[in-house]
PDB file of N, CA and C in Angstrom:
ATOM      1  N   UNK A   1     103.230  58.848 116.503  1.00  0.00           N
ATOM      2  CA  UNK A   1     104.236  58.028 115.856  1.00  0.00           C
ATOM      3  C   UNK A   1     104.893  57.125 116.895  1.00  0.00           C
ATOM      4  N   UNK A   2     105.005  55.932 116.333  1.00  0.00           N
ATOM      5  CA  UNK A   2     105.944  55.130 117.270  1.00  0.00           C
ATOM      6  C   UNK A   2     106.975  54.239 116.720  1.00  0.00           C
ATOM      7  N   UNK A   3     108.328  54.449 117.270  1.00  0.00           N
ATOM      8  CA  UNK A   3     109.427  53.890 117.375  1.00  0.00           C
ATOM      9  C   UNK A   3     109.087  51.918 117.723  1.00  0.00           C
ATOM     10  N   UNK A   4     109.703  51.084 116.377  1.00  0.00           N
ATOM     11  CA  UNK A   4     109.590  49.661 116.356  1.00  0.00           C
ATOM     12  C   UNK A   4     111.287  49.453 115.572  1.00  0.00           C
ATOM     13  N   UNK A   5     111.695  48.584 116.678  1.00  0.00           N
ATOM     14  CA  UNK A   5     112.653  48.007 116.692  1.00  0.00           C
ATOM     15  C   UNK A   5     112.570  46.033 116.253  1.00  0.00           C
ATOM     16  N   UNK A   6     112.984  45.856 115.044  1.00  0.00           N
ATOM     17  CA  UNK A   6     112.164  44.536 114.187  1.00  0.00           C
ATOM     18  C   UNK A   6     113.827  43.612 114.419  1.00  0.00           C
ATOM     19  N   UNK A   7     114.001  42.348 115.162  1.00  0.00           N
ATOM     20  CA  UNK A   7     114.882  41.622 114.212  1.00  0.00           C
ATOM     21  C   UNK A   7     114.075  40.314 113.747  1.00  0.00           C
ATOM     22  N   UNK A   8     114.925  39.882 112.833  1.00  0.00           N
ATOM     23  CA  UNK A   8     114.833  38.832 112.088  1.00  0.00           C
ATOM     24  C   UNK A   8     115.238  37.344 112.113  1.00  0.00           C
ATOM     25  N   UNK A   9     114.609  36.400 111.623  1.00  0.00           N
ATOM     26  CA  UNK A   9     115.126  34.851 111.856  1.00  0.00           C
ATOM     27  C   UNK A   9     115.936  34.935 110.828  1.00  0.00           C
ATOM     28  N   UNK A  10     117.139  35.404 110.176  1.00  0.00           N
ATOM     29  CA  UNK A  10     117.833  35.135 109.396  1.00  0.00           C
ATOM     30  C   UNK A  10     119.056  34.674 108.891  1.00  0.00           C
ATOM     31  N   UNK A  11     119.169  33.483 108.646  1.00  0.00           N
ATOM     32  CA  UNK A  11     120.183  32.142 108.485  1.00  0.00           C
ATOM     33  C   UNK A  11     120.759  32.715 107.907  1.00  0.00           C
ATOM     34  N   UNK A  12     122.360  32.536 108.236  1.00  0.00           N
ATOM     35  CA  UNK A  12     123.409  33.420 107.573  1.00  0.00           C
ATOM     36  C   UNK A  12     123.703  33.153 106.280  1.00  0.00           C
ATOM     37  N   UNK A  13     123.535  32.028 105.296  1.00  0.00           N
ATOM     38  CA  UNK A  13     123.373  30.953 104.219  1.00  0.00           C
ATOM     39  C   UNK A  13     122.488  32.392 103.219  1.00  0.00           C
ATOM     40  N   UNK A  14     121.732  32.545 103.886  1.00  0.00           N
ATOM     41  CA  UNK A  14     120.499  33.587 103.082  1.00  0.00           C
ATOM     42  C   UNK A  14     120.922  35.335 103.231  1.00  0.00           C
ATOM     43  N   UNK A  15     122.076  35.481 104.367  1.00  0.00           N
ATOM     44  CA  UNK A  15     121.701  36.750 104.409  1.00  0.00           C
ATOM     45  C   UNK A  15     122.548  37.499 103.544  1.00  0.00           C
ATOM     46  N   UNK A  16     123.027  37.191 102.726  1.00  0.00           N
ATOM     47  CA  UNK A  16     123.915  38.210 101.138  1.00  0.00           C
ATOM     48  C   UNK A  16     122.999  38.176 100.098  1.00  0.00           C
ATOM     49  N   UNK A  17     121.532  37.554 100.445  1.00  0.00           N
ATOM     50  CA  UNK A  17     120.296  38.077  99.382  1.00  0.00           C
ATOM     51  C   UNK A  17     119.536  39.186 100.252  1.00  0.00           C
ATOM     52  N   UNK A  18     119.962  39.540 101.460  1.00  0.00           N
ATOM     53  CA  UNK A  18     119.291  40.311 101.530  1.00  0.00           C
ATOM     54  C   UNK A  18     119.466  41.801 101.569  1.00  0.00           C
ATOM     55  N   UNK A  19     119.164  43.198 101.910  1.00  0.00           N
ATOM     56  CA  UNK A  19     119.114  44.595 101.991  1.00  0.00           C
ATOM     57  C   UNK A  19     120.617  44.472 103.237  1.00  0.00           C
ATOM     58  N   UNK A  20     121.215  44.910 103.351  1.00  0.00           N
ATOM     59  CA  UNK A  20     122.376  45.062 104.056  1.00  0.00           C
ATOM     60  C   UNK A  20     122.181  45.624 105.557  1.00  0.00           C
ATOM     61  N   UNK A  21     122.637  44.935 106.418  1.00  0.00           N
ATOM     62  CA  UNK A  21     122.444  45.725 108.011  1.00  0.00           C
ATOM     63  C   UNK A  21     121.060  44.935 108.167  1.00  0.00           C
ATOM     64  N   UNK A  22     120.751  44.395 107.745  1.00  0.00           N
ATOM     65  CA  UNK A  22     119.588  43.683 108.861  1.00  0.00           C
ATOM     66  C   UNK A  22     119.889  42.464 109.106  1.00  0.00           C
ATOM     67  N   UNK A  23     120.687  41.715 109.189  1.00  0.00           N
ATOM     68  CA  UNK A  23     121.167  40.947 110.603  1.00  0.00           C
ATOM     69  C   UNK A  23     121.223  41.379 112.380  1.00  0.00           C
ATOM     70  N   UNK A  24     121.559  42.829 112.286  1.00  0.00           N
ATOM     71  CA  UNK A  24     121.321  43.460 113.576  1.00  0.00           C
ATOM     72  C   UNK A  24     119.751  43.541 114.136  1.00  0.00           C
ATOM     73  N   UNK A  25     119.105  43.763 112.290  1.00  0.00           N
ATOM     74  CA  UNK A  25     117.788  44.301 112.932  1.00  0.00           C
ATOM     75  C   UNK A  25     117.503  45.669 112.021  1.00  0.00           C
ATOM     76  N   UNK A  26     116.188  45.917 112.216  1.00  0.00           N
ATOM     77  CA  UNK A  26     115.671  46.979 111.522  1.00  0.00           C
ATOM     78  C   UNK A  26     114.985  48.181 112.530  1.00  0.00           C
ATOM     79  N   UNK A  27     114.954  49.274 112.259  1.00  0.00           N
ATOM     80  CA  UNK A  27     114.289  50.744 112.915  1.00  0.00           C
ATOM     81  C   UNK A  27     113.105  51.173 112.276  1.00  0.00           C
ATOM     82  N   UNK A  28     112.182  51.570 112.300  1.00  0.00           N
ATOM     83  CA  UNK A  28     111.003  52.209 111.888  1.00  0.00           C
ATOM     84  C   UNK A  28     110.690  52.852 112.638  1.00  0.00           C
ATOM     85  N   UNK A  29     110.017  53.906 112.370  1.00  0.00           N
ATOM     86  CA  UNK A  29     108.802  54.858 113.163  1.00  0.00           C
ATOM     87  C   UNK A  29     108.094  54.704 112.051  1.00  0.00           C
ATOM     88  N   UNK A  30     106.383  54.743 112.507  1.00  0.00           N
ATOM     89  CA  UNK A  30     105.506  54.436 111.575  1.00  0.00           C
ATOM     90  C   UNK A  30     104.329  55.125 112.818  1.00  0.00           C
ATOM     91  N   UNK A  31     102.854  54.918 112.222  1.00  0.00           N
ATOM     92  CA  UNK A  31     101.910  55.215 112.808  1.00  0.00           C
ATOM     93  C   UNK A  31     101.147  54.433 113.519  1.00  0.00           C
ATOM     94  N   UNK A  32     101.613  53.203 113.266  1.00  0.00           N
ATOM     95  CA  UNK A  32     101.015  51.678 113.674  1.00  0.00           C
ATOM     96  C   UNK A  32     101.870  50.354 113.806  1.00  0.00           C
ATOM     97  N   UNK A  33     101.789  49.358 113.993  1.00  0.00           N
ATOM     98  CA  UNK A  33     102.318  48.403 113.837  1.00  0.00           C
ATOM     99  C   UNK A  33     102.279  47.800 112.370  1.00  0.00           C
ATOM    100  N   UNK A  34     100.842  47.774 111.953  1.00  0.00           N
ATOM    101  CA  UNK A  34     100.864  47.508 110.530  1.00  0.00           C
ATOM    102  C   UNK A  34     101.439  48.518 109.551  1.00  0.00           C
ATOM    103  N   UNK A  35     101.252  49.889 109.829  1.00  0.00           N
ATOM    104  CA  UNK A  35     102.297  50.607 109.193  1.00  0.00           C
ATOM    105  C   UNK A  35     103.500  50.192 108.878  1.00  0.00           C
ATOM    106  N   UNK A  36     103.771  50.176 109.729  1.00  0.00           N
ATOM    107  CA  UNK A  36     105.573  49.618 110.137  1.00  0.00           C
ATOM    108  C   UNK A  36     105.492  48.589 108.890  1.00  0.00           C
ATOM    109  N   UNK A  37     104.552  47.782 109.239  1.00  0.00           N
ATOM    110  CA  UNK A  37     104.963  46.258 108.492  1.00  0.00           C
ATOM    111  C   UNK A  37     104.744  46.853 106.586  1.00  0.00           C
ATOM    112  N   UNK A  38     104.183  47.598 106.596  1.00  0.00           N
ATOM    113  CA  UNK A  38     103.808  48.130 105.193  1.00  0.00           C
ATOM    114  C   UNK A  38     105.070  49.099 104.413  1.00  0.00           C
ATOM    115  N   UNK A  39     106.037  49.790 105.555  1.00  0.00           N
ATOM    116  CA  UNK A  39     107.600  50.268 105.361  1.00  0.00           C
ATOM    117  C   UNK A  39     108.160  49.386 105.120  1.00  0.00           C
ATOM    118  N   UNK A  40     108.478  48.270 106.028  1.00  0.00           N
ATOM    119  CA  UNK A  40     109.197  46.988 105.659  1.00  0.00           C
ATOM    120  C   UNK A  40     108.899  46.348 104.255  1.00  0.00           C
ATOM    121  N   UNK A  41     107.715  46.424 103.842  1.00  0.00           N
ATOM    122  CA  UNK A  41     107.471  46.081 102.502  1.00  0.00           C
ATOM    123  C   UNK A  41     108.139  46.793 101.421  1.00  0.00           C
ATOM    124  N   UNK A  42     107.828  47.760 101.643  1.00  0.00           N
ATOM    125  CA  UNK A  42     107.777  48.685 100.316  1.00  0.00           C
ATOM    126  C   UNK A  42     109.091  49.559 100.740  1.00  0.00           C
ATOM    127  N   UNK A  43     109.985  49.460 101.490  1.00  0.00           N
ATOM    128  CA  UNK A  43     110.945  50.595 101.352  1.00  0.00           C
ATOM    129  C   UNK A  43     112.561  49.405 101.886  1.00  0.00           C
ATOM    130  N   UNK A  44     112.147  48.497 102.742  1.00  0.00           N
ATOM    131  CA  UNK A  44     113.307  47.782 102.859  1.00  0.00           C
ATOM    132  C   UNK A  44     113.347  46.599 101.836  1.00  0.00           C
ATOM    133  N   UNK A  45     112.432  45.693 101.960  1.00  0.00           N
ATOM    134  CA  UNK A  45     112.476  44.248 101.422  1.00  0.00           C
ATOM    135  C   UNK A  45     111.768  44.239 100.007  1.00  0.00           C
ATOM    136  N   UNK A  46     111.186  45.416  99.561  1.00  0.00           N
ATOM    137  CA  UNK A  46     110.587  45.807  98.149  1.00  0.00           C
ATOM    138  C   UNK A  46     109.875  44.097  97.514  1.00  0.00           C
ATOM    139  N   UNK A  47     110.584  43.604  96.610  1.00  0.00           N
ATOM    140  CA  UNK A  47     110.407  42.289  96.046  1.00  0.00           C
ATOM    141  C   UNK A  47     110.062  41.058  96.721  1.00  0.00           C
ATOM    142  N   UNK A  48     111.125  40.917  98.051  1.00  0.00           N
ATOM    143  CA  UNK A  48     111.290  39.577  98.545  1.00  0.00           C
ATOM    144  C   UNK A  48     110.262  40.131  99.578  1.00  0.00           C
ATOM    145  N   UNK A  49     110.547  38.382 100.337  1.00  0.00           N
ATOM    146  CA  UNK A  49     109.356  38.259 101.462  1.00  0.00           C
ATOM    147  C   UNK A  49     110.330  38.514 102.291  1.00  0.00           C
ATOM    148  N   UNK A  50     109.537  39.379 103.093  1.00  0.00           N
ATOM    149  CA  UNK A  50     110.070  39.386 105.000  1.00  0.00           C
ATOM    150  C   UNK A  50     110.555  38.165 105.424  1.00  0.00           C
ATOM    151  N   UNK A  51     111.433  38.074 105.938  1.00  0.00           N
ATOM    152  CA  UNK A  51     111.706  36.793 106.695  1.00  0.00           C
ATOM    153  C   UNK A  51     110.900  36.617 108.225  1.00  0.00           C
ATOM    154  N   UNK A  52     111.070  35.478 108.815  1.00  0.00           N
ATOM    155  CA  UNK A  52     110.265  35.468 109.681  1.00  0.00           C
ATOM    156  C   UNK A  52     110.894  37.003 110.826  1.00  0.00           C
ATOM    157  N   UNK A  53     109.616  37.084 111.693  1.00  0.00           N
ATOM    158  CA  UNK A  53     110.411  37.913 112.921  1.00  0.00           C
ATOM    159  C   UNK A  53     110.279  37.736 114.365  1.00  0.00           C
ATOM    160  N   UNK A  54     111.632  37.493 114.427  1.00  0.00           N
ATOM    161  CA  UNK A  54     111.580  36.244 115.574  1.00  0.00           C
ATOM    162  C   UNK A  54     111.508  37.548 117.088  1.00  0.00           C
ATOM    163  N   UNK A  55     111.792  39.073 116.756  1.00  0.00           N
ATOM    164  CA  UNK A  55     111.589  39.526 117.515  1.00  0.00           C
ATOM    165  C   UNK A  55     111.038  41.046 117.586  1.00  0.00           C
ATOM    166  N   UNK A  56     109.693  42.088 118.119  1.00  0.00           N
ATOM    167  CA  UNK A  56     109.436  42.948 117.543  1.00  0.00           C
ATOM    168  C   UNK A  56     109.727  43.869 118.971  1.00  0.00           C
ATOM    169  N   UNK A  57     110.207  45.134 119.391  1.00  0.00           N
ATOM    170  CA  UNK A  57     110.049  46.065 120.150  1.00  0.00           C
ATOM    171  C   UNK A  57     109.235  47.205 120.196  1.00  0.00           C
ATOM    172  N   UNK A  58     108.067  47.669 120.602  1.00  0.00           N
ATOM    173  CA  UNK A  58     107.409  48.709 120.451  1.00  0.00           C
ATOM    174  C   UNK A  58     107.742  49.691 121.256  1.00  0.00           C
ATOM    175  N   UNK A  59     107.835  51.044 120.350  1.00  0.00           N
ATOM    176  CA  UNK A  59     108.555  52.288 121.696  1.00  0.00           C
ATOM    177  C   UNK A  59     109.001  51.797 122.023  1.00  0.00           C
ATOM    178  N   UNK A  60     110.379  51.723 121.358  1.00  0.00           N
ATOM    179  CA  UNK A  60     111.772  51.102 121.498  1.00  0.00           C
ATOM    180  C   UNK A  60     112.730  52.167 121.918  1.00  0.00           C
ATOM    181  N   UNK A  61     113.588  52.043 123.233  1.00  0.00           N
ATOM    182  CA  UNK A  61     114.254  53.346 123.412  1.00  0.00           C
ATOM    183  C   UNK A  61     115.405  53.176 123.094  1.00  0.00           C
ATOM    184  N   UNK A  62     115.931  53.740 121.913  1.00  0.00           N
ATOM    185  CA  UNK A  62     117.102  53.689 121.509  1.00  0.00           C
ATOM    186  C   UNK A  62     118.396  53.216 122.355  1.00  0.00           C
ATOM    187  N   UNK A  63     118.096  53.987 123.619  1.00  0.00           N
ATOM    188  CA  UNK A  63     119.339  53.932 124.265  1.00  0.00           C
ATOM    189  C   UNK A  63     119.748  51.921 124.578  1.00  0.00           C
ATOM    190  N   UNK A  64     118.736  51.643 124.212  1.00  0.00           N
ATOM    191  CA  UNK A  64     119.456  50.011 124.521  1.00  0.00           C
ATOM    192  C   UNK A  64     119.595  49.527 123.444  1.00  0.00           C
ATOM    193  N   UNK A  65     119.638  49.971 122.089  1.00  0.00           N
ATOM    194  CA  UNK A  65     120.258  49.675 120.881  1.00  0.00           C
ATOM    195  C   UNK A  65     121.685  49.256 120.878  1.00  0.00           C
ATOM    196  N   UNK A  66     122.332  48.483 120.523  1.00  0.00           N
ATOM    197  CA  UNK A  66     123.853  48.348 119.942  1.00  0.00           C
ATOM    198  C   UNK A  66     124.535  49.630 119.766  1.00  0.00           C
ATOM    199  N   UNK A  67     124.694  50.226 120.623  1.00  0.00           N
ATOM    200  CA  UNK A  67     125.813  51.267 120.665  1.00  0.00           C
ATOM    201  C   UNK A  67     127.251  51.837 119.772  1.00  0.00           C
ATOM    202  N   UNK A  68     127.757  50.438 119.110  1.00  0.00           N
ATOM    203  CA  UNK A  68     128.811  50.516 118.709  1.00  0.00           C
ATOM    204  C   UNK A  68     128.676  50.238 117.433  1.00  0.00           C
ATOM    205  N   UNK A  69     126.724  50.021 116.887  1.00  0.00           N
ATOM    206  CA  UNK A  69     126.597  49.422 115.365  1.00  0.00           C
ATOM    207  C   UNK A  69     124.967  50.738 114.890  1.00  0.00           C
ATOM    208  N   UNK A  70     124.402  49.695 116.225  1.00  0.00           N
ATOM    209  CA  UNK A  70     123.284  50.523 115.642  1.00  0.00           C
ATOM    210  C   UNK A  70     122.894  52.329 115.841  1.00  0.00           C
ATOM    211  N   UNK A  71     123.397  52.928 116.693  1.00  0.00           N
ATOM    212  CA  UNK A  71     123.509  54.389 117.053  1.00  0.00           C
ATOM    213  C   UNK A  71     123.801  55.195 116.297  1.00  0.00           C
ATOM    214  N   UNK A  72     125.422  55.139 116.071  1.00  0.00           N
ATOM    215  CA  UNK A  72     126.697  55.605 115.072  1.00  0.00           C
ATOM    216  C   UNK A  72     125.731  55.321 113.608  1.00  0.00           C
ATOM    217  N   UNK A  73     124.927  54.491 112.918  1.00  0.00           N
ATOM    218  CA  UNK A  73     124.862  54.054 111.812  1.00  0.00           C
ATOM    219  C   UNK A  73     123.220  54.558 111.457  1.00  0.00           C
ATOM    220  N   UNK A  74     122.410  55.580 112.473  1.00  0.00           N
ATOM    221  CA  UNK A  74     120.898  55.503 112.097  1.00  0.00           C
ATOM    222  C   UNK A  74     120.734  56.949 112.107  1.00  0.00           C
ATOM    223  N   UNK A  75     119.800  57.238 111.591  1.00  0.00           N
ATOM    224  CA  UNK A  75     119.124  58.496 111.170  1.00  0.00           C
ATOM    225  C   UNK A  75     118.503  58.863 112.421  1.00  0.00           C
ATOM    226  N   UNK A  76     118.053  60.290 112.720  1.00  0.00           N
ATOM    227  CA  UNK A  76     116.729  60.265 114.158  1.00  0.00           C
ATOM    228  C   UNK A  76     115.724  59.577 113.902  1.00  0.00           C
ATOM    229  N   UNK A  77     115.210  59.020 114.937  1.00  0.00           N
ATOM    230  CA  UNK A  77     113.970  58.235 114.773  1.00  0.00           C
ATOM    231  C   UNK A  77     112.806  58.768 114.992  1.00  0.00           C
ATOM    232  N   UNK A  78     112.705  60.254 114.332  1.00  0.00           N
ATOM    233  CA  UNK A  78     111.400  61.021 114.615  1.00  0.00           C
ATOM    234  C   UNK A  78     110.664  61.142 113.495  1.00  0.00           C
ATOM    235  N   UNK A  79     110.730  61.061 112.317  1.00  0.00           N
ATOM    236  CA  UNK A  79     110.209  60.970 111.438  1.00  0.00           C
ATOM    237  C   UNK A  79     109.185  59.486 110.725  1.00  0.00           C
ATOM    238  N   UNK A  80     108.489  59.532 110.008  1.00  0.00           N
ATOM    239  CA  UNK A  80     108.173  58.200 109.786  1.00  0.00           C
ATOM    240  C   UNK A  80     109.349  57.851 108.396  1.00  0.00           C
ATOM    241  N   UNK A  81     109.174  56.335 108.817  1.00  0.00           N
ATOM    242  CA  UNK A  81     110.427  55.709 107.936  1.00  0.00           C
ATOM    243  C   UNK A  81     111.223  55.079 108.599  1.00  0.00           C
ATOM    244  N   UNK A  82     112.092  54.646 107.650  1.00  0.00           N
ATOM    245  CA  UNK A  82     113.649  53.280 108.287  1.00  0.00           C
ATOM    246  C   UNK A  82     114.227  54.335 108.633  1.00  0.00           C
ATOM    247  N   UNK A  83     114.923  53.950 110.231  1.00  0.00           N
ATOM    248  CA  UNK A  83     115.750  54.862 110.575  1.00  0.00           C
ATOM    249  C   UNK A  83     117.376  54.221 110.615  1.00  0.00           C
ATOM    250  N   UNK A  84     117.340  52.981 110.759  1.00  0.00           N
ATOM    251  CA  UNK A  84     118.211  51.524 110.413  1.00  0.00           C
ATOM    252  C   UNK A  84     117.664  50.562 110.337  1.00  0.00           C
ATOM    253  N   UNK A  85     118.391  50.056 109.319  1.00  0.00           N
ATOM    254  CA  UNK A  85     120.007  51.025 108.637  1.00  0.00           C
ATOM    255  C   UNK A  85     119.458  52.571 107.595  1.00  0.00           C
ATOM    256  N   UNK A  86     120.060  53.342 107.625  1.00  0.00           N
ATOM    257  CA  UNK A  86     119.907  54.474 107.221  1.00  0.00           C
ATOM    258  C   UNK A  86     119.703  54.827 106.078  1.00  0.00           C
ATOM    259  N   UNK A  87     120.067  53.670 105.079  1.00  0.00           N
ATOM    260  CA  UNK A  87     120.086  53.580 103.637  1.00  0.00           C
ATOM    261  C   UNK A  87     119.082  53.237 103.071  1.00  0.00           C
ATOM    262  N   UNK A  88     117.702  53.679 103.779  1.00  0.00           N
ATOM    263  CA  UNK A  88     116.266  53.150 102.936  1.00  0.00           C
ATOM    264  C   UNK A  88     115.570  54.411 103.565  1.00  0.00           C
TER     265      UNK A  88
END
């Protein structure tokens, strides 16, 4: 399993259509990269399209996450699935 840390190109104009907490960015553990991208489908962004992604982290070590947003606010990242935001 591997830890992917996803943000997004997303214009602030657009971002109250989208799933909440991903302006920071998104968490996955998945089995692959395309995995990952197949969670993002079907468990965060369901309907809509992904927005672009202007940035991806593989084996991402938490510890350089946003401390004061993203830490406090995510699930462990050992399982497969969104780990943030926590609510998918």
């Amino acid at each position: 399993m591997t830890r992917y840390w996803f943000e997004f190109d997303i214009p602030l104009v657009d971002a109250h259509n989208l799933p909440s907490g991903l302006l920071i960015g998104c968490g996955i553990t998945a089995y692959n990269y395309e995995d990952a991208i197949s969670i993002l489908k079907d468990k965060v962004f369901k309907e809509q399209v992904i927005p672009v992604i202007k940035r991806m982290i593989e084996n991402v070590d938490i510890r350089t996450l946003d401390q004061g947003h993203v830490i406090p606010n995510m699930t462990p990242p050992v399982a497969r699935g969104v780990w943030f935001p926590y609510a998918y």
